[in-house]
Protein backbone atom coordinates (compact mmCIF):
# COMPACT_ATOMS: atom_id res chain seq x y z
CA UNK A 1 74.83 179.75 -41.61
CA UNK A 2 72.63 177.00 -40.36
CA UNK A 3 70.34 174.23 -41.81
CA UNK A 4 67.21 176.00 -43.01
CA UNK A 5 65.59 172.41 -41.94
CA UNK A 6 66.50 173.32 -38.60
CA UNK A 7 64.30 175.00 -35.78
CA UNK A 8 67.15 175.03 -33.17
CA UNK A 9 70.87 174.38 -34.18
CA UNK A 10 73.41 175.23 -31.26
CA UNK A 11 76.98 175.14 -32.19
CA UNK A 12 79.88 174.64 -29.49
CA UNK A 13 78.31 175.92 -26.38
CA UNK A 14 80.12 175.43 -22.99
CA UNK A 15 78.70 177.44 -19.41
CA UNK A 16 80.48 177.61 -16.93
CA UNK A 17 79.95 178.89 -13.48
CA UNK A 18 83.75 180.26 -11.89
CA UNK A 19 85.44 176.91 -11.79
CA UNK A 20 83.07 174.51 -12.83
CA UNK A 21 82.24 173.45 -16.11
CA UNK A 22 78.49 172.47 -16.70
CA UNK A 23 78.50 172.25 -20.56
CA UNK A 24 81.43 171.15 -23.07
CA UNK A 25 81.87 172.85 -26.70
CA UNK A 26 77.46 171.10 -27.23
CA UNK A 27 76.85 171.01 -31.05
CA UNK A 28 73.01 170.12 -31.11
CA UNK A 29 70.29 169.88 -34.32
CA UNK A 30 66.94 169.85 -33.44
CA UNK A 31 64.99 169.50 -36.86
CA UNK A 32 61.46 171.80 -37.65
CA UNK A 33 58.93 169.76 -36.19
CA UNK A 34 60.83 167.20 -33.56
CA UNK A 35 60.27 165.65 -30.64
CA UNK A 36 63.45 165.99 -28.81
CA UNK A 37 63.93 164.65 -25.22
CA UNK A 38 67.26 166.01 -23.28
CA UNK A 39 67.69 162.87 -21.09
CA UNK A 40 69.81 161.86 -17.84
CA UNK A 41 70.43 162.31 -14.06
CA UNK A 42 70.50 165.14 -11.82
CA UNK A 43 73.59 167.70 -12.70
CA UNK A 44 74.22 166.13 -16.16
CA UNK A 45 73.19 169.42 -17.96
CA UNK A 46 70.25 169.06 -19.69
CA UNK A 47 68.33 171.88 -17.87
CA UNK A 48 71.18 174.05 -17.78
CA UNK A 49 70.99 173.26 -22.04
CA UNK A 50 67.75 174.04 -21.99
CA UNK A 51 67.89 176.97 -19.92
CA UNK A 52 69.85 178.36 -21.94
CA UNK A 53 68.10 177.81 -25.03
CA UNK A 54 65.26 179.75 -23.27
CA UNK A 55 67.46 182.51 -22.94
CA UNK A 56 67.46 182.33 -18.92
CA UNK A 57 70.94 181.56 -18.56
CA UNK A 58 73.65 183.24 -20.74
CA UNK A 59 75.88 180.88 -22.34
CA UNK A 60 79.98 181.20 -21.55
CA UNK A 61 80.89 180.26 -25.36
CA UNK A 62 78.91 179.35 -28.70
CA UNK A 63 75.99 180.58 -30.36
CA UNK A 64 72.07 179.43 -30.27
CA UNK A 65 69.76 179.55 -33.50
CA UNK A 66 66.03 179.51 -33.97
CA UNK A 67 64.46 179.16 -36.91
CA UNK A 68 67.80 180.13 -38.79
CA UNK A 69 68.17 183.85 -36.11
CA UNK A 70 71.05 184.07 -33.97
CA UNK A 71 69.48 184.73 -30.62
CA UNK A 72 72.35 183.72 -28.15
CA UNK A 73 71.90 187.21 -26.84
CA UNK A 74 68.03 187.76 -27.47
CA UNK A 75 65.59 188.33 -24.07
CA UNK A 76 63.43 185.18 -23.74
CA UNK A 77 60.66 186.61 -24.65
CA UNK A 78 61.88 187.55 -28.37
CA UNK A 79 63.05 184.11 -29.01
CA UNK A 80 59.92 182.34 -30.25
CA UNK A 81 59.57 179.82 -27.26
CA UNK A 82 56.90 178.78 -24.93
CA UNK A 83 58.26 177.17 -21.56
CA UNK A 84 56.71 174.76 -19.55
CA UNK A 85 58.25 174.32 -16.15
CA UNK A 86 58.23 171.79 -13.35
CA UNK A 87 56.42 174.07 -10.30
CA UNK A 88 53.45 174.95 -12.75
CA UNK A 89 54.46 178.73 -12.26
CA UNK A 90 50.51 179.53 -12.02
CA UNK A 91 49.55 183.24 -10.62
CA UNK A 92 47.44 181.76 -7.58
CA UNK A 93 45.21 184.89 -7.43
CA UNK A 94 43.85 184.64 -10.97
CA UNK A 95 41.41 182.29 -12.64
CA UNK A 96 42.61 179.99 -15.25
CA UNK A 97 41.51 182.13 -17.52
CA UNK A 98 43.56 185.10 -16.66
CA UNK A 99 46.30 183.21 -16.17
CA UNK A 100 45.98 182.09 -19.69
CA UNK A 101 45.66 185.52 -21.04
CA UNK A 102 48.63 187.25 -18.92
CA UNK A 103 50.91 187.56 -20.66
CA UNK A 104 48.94 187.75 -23.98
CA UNK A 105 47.31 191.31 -22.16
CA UNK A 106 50.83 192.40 -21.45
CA UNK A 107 51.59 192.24 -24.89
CA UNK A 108 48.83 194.62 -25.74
CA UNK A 109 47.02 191.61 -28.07
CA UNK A 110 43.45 192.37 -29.10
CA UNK A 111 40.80 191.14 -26.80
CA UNK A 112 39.11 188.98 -29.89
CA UNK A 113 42.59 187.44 -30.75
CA UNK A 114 43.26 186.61 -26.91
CA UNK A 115 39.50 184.94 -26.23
CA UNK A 116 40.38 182.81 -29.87
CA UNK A 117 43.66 181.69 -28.48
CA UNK A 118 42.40 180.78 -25.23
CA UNK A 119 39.00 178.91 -26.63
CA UNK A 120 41.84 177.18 -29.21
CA UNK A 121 44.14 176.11 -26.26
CA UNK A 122 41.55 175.43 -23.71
CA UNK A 123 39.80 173.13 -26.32
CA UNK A 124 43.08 171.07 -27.48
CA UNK A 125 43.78 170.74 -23.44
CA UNK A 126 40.13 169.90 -22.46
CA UNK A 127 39.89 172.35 -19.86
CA UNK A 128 36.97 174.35 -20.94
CA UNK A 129 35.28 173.75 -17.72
CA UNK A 130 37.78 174.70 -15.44
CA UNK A 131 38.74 178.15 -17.05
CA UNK A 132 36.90 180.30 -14.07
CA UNK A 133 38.89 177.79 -11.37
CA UNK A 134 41.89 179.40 -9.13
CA UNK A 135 44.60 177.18 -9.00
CA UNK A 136 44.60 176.18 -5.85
CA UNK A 137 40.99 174.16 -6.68
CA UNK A 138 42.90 172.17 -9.57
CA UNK A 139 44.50 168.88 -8.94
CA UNK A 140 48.13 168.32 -9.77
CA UNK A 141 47.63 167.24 -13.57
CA UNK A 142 44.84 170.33 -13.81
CA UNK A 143 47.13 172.99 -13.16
CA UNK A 144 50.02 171.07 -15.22
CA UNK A 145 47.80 171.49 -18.17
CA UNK A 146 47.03 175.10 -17.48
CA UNK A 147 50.78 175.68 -17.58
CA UNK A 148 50.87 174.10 -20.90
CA UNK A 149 48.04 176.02 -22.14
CA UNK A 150 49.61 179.18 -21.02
CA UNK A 151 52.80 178.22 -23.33
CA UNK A 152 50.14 176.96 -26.16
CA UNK A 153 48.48 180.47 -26.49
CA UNK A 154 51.77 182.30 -27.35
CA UNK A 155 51.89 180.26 -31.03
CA UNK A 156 55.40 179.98 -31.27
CA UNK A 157 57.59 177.83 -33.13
CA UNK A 158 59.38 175.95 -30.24
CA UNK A 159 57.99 174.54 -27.33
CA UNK A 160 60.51 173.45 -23.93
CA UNK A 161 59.63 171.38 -21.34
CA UNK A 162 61.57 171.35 -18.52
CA UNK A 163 60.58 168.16 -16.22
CA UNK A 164 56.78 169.10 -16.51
CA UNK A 165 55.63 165.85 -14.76
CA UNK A 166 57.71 165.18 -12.40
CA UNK A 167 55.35 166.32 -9.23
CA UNK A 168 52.48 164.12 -10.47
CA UNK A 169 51.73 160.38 -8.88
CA UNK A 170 52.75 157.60 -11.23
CA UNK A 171 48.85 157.77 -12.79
CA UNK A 172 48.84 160.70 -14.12
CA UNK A 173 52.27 161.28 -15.45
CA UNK A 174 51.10 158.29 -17.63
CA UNK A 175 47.81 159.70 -18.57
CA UNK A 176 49.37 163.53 -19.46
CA UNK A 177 52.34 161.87 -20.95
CA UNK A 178 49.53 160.57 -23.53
CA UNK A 179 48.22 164.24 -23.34
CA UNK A 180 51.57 165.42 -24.52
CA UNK A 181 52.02 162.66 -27.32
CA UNK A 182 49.05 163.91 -29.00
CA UNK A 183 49.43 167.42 -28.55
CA UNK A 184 53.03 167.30 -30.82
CA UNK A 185 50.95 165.32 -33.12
CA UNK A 186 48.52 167.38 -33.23
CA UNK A 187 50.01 171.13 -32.99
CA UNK A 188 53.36 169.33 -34.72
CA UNK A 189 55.91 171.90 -33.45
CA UNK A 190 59.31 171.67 -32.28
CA UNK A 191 59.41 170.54 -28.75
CA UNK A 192 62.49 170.11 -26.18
CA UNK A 193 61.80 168.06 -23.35
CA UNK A 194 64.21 167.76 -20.14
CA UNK A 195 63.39 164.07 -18.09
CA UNK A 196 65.29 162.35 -16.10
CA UNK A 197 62.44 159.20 -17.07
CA UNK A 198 63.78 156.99 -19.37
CA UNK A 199 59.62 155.95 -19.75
CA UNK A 200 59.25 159.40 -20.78
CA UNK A 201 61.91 159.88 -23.13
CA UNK A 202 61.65 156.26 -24.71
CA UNK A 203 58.00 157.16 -25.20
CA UNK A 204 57.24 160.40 -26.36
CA UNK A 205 60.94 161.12 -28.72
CA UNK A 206 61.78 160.88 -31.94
CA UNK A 207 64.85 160.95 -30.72
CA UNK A 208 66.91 161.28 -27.22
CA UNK A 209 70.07 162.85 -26.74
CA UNK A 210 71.67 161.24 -23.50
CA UNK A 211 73.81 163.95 -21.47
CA UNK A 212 76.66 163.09 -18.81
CA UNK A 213 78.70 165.55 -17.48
CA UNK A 214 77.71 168.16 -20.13
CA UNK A 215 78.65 165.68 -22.63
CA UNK A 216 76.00 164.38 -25.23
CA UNK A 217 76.41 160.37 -24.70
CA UNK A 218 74.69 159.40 -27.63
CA UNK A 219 71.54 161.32 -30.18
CA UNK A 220 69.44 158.53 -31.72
CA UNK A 221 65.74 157.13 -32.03
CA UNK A 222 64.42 155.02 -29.23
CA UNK A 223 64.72 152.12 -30.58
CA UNK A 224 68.14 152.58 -31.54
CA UNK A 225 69.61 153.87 -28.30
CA UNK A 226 67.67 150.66 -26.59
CA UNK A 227 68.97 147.98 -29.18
CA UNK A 228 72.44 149.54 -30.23
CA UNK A 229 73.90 151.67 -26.96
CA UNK A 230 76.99 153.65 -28.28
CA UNK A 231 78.81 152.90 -25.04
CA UNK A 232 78.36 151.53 -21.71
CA UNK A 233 77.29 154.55 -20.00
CA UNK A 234 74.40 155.10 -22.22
CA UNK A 235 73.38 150.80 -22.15
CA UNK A 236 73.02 151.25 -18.30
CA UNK A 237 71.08 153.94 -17.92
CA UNK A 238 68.08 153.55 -20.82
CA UNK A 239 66.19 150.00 -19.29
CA UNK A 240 64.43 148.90 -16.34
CA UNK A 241 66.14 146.99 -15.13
CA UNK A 242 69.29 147.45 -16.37
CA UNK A 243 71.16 145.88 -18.94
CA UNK A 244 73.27 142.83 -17.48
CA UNK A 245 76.99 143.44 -17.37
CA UNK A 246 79.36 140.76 -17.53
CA UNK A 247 83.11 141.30 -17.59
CA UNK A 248 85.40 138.66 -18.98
CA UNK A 249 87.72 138.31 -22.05
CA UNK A 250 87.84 137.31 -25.74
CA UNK A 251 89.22 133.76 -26.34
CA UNK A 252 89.62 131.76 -29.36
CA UNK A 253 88.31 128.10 -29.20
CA UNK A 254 88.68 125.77 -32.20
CA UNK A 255 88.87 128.81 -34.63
CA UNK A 256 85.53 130.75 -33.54
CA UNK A 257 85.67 133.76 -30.97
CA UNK A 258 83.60 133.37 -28.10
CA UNK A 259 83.22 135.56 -24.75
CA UNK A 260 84.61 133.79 -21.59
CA UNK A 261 84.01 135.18 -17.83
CA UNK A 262 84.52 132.97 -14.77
CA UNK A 263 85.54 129.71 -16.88
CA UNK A 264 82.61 130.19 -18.45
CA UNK A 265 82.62 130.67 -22.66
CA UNK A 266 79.79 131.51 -24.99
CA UNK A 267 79.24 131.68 -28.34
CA UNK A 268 79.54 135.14 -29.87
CA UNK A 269 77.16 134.30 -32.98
CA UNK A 270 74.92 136.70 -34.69
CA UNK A 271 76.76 139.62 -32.43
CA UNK A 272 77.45 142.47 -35.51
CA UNK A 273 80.87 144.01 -34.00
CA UNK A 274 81.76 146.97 -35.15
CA UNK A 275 85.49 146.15 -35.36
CA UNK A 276 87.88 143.05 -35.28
CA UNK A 277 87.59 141.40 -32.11
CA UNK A 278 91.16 139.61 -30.94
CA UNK A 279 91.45 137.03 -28.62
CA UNK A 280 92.98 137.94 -25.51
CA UNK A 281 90.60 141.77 -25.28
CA UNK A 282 88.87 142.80 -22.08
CA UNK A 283 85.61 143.48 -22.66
CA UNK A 284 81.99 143.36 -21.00
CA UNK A 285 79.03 141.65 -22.19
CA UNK A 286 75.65 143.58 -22.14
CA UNK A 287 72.60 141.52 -22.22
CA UNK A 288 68.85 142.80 -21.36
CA UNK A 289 66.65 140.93 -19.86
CA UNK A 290 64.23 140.09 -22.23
CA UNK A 291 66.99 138.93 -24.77
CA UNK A 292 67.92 135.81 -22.29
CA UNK A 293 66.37 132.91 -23.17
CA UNK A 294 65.14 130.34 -20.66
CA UNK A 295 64.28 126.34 -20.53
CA UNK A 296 62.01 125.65 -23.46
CA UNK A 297 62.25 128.62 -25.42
CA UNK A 298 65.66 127.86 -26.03
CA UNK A 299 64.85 125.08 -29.05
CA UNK A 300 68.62 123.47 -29.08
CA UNK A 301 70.96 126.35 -29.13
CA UNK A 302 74.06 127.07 -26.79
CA UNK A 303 72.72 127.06 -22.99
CA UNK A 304 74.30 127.30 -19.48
CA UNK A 305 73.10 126.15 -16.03
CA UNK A 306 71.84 129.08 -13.63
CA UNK A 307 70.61 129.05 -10.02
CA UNK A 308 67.40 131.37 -9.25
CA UNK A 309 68.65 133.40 -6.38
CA UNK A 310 65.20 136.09 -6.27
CA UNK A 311 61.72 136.15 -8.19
CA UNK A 312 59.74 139.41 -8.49
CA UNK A 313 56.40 138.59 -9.80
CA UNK A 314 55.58 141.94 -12.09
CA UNK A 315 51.92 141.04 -13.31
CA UNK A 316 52.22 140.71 -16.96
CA UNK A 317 55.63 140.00 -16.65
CA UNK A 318 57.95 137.63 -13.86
CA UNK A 319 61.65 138.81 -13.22
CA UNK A 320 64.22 136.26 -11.96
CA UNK A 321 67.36 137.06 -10.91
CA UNK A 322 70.18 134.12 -11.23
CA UNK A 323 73.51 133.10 -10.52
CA UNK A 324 75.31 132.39 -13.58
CA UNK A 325 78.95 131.93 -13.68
CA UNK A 326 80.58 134.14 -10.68
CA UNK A 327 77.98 136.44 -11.84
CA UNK A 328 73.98 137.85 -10.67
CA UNK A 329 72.30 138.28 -13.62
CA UNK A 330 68.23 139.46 -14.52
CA UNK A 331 65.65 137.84 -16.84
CA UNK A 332 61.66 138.76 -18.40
CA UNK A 333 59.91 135.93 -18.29
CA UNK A 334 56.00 135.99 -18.93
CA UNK A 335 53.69 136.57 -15.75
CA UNK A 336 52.67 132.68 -15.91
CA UNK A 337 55.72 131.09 -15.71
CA UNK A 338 56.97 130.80 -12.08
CA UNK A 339 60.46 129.45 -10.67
CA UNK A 340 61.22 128.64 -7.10
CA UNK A 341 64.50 130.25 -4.93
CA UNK A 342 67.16 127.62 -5.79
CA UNK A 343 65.42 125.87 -8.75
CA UNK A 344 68.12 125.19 -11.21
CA UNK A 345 67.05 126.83 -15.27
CA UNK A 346 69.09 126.41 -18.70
CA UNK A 347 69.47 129.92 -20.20
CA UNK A 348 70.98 130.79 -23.24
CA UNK A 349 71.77 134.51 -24.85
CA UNK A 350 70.50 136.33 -27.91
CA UNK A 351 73.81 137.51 -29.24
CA UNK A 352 71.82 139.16 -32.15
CA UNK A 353 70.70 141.53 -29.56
CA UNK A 354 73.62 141.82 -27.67
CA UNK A 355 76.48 144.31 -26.71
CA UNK A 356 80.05 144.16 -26.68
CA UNK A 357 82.16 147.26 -24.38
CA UNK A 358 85.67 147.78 -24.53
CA UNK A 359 86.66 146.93 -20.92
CA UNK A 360 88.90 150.19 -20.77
CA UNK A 361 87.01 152.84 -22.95
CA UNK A 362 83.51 151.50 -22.22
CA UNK A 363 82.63 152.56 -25.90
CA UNK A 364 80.71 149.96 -28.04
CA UNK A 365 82.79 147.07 -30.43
């Protein structure tokens, strides 16, 4: 039996296709009403997941629920989803409006219910006036929102996305990534997105589940995944740019532990381990870039000489990379503050913010 709180609880699902194993024994609760983004890079699993939550792939082990119904073996279209997909899937001979209606007609739904439906989902999407358009006179965004729409006038209880804006220009992925924010908010129903856009994902979850290899990395809120990374993998791949890895050693010096690399030490405090940390351990040190400070903002704590090897002047924000003990390093400044190639800074890190990996098991300390 599953969590009545739940709208989609899978429990130890594996696929495999002949010898190679896609998904591993997946235990996943989505709760009534979330915003769940499936997030990482190509062949990690998270369309194959959701594919086979949408019942278009038939899993090799493990059962799917919805809404409390085992439907592992259910057709697609008695599961109680609506699926958005990548290539728009429009029928290029109808208007929008049929291509609304479609499936709604197959079903043998009233005429009055399918015209409320479409004037409901037409409204929410604001494309009213385009609902006598072909496809093939709608821009990119146009006919994404169409293919929402056509998901929108089923009513059902789960909603999946399956990379719905990646074939849009940087503009308006932004602007219907808004559109999508306050269509959950608005409609609140369950929703399963598939990105491979950490922007996306940090943006629009409640919370992310981070897939490698058909393994779940880590399932948390945003901010969580961003501040606390449950292992290396995970601190890597959510940030742009990356986290900074350094790789060095725990040492001892005058009775406080501190992280050495290169000859190098610095002080670990304010870092919350999760365990004892013994001199003598391999680890790395993950620092973002933001969480460096630089020259003045440093007001008297622990700093260390670096030399500015690149700047890339980002508008609001200026990114510097440096040479900092044996190692190349990024940091966020603001836009106004400018350093020349070779200049020579004082940089200190904000252990509060910090990570500590095992060297050998990458997982968090």
């Amino acid at each position: 039996m599953t969590d009545l709180s739940n709208s989609v609880s899978i429990r130890d699902l594996s696929l495999s296709f002949g010898a190679v194993t896609v998904l591993q024994n997946l235990d996943l609760d989505i709760k009534d009403g979330e915003f769940l983004v499936l997030l990482g890079s190509s062949g990690c699993g998270k369309s194959t997941l959701l594919n086979c939550i949408a019942g278009l792939l038939e899993p090799t082990d493990g059962q799917i629920f919805i809404k409390d119904k085992n439907v592992t073996w259910e057709e697609p279209k008695d599961r109680g989803i609506g699926m958005v997909f990548q290539s728009y899937a429009l029928y290029p001979q109808m208007t929008v409006e049929k291509n609304l209606s479609f499936g709604l007609r197959v079903a043998g739904m009233p005429k009055e219910e399918i015209a409320k439906r479409i004037a409901r989902a037409s409204n929410i999407l604001q494309i009213e006036p385009l609902l006598q358009r072909k496809p093939a006179a709608l821009s990119g965004g146009q006919r994404q929102r169409v293919a929402i729409g056509r998901a929108l006038v089923r009513d059902v209880d789960v909603f999946l996305f399956d990379e719905p804006l990646s074939n849009l220009d940087a503009k308006l992925r932004s602007e219907l990534r808004v559109e999508i924010k306050r269509l959950h908010q608005s409609l609140k129903n369950t929703m399963i997105y598939v990105t491979h856009d950490q922007i996306e994902a940090l943006t629009l979850a409640d919370r992310i589940a981070i897939m490698k290899s058909g393994v779940i990395q880590q399932l948390d809120d945003p901010i969580t995944i961003y501040n606390r990374p449950k292992n290396k993998f995970v601190a890597g791949f959510i940030g742009s740019p990356s986290m900074n890895f350094l790789t060095g050693e725990l040492a001892d010096e005058g009775g406080r532990t501190v992280f050495r690399t290169n000859g190098t030490s610095f002080s670990l405090a304010g870092y919350e381990a999760t365990e004892t940390l013994p001199p003598g351990r391999k680890v790395v040190l993950g620092v973002r870039p933001e969480h460096i400070k630089v020259d003045g903002d440093l007001a008297g704590e622990e700093a260390h000489d670096a030399i500015v090897d690149i700047e890339e002047p980002m508008g609001a924000d200026n990114l510097i990379w440096l040479k900092l003990a044996g190692h190349t390093i990024s940091v966020r400044i603001g836009g106004a503050r400018r350093y020349a190639v070779g200049a020579k800074v004082r940089l200190g890190f904000d252990m509060t913010m910090a990570s500590l990996f095992d060297a050998e098991t990458e997982d968090r300390i």
